[in-house]
N, C-alpha and C. Protein backbone atom coordinates (compact mmCIF):
# COMPACT_ATOMS: atom_id res chain seq x y z
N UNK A 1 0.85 -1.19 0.00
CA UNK A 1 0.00 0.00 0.00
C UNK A 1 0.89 1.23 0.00
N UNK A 2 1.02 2.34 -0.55
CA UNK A 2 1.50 3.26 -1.26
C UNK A 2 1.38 4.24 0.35
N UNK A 3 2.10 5.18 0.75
CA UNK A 3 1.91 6.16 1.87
C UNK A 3 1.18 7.24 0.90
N UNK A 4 0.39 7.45 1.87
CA UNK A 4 -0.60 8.91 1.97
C UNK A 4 0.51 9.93 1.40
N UNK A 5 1.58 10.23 1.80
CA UNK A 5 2.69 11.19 2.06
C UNK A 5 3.59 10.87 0.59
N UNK A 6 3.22 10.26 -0.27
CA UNK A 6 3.84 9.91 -1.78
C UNK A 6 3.13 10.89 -2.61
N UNK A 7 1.77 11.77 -2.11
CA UNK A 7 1.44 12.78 -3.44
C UNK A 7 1.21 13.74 -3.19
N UNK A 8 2.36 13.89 -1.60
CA UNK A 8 2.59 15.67 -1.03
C UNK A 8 3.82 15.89 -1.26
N UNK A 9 3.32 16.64 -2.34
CA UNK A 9 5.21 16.96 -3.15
C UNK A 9 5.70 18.69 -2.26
N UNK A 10 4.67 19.40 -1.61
CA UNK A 10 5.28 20.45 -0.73
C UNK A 10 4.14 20.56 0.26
N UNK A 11 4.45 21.17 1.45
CA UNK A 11 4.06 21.04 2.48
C UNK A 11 4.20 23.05 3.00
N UNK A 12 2.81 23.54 3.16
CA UNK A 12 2.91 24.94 3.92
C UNK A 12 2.54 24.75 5.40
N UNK A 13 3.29 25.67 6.16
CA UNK A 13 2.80 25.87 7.63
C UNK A 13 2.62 27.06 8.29
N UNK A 14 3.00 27.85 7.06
CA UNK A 14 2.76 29.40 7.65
C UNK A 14 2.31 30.44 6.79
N UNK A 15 0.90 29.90 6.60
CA UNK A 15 -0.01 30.91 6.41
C UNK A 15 -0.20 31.65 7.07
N UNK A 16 -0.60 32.71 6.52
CA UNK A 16 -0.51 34.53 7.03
C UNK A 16 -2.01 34.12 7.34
N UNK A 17 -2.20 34.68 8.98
CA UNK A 17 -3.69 34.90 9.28
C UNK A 17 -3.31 35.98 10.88
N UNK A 18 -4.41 36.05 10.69
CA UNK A 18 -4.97 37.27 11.92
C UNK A 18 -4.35 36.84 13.11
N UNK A 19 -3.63 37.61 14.23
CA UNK A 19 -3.02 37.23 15.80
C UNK A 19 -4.51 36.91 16.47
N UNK A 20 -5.68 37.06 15.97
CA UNK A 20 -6.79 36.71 17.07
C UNK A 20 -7.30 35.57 16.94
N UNK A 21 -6.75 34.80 15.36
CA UNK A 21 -7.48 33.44 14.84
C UNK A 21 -6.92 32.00 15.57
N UNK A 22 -7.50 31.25 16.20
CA UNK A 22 -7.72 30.29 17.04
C UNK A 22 -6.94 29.30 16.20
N UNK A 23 -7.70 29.07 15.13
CA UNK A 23 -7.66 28.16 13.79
C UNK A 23 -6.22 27.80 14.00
N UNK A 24 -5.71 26.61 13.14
CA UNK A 24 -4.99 26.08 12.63
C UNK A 24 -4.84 25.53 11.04
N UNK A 25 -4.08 26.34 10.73
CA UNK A 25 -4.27 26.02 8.97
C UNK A 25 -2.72 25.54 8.68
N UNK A 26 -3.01 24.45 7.39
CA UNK A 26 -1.79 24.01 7.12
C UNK A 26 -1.74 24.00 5.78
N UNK A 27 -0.85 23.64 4.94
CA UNK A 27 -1.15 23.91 3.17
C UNK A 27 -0.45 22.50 2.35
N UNK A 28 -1.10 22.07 1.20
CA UNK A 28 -0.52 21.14 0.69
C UNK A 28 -0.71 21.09 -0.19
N UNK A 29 0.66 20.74 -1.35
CA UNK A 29 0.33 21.08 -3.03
C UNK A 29 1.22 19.06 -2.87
N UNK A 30 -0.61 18.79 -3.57
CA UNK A 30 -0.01 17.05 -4.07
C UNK A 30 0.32 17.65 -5.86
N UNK A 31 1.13 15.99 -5.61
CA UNK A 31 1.21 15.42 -7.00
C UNK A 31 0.66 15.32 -8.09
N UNK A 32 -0.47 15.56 -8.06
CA UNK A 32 -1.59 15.88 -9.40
C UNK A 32 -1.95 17.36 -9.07
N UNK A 33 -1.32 18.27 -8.50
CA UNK A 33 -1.14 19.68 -8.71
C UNK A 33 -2.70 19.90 -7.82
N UNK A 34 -3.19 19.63 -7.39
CA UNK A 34 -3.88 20.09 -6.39
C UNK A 34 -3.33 21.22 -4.94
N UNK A 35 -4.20 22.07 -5.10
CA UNK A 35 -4.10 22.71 -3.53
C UNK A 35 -4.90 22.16 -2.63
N UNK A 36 -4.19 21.81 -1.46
CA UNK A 36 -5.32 21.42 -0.39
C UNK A 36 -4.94 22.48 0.88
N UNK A 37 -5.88 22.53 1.51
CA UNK A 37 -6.16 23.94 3.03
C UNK A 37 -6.54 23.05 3.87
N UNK A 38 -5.38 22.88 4.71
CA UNK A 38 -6.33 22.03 5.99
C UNK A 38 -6.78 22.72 6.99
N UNK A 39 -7.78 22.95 7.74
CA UNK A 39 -8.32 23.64 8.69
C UNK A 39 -8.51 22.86 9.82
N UNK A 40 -8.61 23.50 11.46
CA UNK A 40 -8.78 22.64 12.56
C UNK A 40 -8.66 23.47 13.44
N UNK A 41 -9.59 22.75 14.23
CA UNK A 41 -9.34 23.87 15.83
C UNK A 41 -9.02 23.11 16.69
N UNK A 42 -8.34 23.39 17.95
CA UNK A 42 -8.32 22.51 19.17
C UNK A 42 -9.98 22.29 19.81
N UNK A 43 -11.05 22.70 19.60
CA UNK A 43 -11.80 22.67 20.58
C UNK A 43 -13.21 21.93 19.67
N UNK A 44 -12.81 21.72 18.84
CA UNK A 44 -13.86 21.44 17.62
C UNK A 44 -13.61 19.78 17.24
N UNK A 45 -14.97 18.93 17.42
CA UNK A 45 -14.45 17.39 17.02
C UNK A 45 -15.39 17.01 15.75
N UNK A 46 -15.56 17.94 15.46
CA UNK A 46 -16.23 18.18 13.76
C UNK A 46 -15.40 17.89 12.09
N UNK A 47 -15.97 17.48 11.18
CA UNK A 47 -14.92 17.64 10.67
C UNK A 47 -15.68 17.91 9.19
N UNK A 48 -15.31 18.91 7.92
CA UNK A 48 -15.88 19.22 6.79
C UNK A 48 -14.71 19.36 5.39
N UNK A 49 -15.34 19.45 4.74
CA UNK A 49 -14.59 19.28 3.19
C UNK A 49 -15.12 20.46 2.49
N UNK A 50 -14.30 20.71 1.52
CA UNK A 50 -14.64 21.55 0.42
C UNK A 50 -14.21 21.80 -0.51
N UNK A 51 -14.47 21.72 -1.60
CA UNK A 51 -13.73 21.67 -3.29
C UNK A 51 -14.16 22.72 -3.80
N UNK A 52 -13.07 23.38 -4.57
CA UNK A 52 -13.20 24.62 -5.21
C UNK A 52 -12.77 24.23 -6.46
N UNK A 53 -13.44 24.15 -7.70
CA UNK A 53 -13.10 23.53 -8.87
C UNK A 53 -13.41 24.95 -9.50
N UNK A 54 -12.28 25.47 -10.09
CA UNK A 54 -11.78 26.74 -11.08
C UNK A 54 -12.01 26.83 -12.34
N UNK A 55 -12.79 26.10 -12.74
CA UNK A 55 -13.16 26.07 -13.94
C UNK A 55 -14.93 26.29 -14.62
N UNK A 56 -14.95 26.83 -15.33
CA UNK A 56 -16.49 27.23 -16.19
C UNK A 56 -16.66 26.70 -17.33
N UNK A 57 -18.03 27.26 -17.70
CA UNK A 57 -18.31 26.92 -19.03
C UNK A 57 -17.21 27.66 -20.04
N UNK A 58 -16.53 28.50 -19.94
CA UNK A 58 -15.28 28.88 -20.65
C UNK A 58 -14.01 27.57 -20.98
N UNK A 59 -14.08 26.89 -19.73
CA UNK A 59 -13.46 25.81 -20.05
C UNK A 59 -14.34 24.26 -21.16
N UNK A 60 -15.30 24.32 -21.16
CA UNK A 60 -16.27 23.74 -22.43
C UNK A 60 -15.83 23.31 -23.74
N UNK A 61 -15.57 22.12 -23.99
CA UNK A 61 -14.43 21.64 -25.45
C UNK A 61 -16.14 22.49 -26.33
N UNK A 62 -15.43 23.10 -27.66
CA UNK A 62 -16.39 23.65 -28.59
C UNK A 62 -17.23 22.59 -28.62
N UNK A 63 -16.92 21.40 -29.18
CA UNK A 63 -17.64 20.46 -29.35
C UNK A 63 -18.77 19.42 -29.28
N UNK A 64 -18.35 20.31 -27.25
CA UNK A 64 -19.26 19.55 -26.55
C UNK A 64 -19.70 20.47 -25.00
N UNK A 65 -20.51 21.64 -25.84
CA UNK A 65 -20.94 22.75 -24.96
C UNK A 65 -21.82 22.02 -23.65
N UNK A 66 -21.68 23.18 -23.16
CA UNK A 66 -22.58 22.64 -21.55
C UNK A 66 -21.99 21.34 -20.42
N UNK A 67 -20.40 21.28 -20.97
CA UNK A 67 -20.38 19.89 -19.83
C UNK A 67 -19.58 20.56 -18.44
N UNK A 68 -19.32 22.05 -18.20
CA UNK A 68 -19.14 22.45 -16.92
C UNK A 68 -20.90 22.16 -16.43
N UNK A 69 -21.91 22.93 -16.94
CA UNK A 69 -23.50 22.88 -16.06
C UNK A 69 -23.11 21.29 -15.94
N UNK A 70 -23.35 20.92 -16.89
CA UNK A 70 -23.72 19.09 -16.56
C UNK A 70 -22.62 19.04 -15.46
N UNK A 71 -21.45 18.64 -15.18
CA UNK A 71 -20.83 18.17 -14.19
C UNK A 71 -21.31 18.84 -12.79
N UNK A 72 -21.42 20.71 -12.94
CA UNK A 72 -22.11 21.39 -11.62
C UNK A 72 -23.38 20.33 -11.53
N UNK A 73 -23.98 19.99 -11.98
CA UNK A 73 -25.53 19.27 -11.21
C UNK A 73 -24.93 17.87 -10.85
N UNK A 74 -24.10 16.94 -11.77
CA UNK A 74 -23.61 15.71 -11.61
C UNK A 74 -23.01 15.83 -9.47
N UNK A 75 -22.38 16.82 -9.37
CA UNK A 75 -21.75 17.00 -7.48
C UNK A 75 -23.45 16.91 -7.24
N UNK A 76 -24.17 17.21 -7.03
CA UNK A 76 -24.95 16.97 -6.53
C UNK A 76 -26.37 15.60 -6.75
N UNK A 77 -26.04 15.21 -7.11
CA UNK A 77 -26.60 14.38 -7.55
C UNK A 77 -26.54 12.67 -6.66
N UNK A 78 -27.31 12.09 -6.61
CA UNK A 78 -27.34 11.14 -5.69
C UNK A 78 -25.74 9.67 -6.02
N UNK A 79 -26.07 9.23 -5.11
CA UNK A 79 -24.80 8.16 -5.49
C UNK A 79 -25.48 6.54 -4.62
N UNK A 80 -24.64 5.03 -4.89
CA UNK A 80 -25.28 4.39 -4.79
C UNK A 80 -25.50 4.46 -2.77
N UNK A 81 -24.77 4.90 -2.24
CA UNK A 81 -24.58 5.23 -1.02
C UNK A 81 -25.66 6.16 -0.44
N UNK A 82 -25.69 6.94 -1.11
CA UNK A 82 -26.52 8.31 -0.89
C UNK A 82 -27.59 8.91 -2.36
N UNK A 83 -28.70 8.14 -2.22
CA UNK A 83 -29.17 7.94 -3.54
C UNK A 83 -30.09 8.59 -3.78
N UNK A 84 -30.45 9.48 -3.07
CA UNK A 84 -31.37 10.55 -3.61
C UNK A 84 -30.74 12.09 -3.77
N UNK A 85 -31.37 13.13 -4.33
CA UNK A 85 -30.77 14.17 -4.70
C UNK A 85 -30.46 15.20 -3.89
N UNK A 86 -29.24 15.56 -3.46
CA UNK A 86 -28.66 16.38 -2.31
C UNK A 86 -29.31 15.23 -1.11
N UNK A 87 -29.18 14.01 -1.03
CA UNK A 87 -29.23 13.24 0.18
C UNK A 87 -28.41 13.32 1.47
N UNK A 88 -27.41 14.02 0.77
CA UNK A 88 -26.24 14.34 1.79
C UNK A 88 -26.27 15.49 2.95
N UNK A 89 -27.51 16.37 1.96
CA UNK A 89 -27.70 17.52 2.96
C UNK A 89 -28.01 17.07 4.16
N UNK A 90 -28.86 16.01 4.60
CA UNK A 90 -29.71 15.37 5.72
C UNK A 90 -28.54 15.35 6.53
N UNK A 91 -27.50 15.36 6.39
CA UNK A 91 -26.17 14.64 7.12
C UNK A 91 -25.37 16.33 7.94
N UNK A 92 -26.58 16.87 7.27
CA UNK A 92 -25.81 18.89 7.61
C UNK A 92 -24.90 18.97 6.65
N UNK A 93 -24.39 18.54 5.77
CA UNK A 93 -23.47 18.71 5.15
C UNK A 93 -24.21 19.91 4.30
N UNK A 94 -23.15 21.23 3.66
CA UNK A 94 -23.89 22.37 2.98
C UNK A 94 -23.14 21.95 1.48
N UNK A 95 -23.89 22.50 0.42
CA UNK A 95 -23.40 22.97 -1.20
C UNK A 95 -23.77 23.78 -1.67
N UNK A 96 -22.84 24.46 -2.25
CA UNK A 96 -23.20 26.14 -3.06
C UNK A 96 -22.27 25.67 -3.86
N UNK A 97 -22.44 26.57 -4.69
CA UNK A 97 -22.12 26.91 -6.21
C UNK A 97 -21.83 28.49 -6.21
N UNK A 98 -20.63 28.99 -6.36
CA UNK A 98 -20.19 30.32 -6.48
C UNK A 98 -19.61 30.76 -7.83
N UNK A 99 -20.06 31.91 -8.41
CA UNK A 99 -20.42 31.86 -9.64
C UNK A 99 -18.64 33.08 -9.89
N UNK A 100 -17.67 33.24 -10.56
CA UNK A 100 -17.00 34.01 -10.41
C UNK A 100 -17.30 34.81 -11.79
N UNK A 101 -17.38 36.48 -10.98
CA UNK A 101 -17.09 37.28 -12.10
C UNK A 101 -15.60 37.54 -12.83
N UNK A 102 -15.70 37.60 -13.95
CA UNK A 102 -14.25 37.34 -14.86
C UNK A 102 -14.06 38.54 -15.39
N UNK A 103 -15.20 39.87 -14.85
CA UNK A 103 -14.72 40.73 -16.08
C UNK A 103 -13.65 41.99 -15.90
C-alpha cells in the first residue's frame, strides 16, 4: 500500500492569518497539482470538506458545450450510497455553487 505522504510533493505551515485566529491552517500542493487547506481547531471534534473547482463553461471543449452545467448538477446528484438528490444535505453537510465574475 502506497503512503498517503507519496502525493505531497510540498508542504505549507505558515499561512498569514490574523493574531486573534484560534484556527490552525496548514497547506498542501499534491502530486496531481492540487491545492489542499487544511483547517482545525483545538476545541472542535467536527470535521468538513470543500472543493473549489476553477473552472467554467469557458473551459467547455467547442464540441461539446454545456459539460461544466452538466458536471455542476452531476456534485450533486445522488450516489449508490446516498441515492437521492442532495441526500447528503440530511447529514448537515452544505453545497453552493459560487459563480466568479471574470470581467
Amino acid at each position: 500500500m502506497a503512503s498517503v505522504d507519496s502525493t505531497i510533493v510540498r508542504v505549507v505551515n505558515n499561512i498569514k492569518k490574523s493574531d486573534c485566529d484560534s484556527w490552525n491552517y496548514r497547506g498542501l500542493e499534491l502530486s496531481n497539482e492540487m491545492l489542499v487547506v487544511l483547517i482545525s481547531h483545538p476545541n472542535i471534534d467536527k470535521a468538513a470538506a470543500a472543493l473549489d473547482v476553477s473552472v467554467g463553461s469557458l473551459a467547455d471543449p467547442r464540441d461539446v458545450p454545456g459539460t461544466a452545467h452538466f458536471l455542476e448538477h452531476m456534485l450533486s446528484m445522488g450516489s449508490s450510497k446516498y441515492p437521492g438528490e442532495n441526500e447528503y444535505s440530511k447529514l448537515g453537510v452544505g453545497f453552493a455553487i459560487f459563480k466568479r465574475n471574470c470581467s
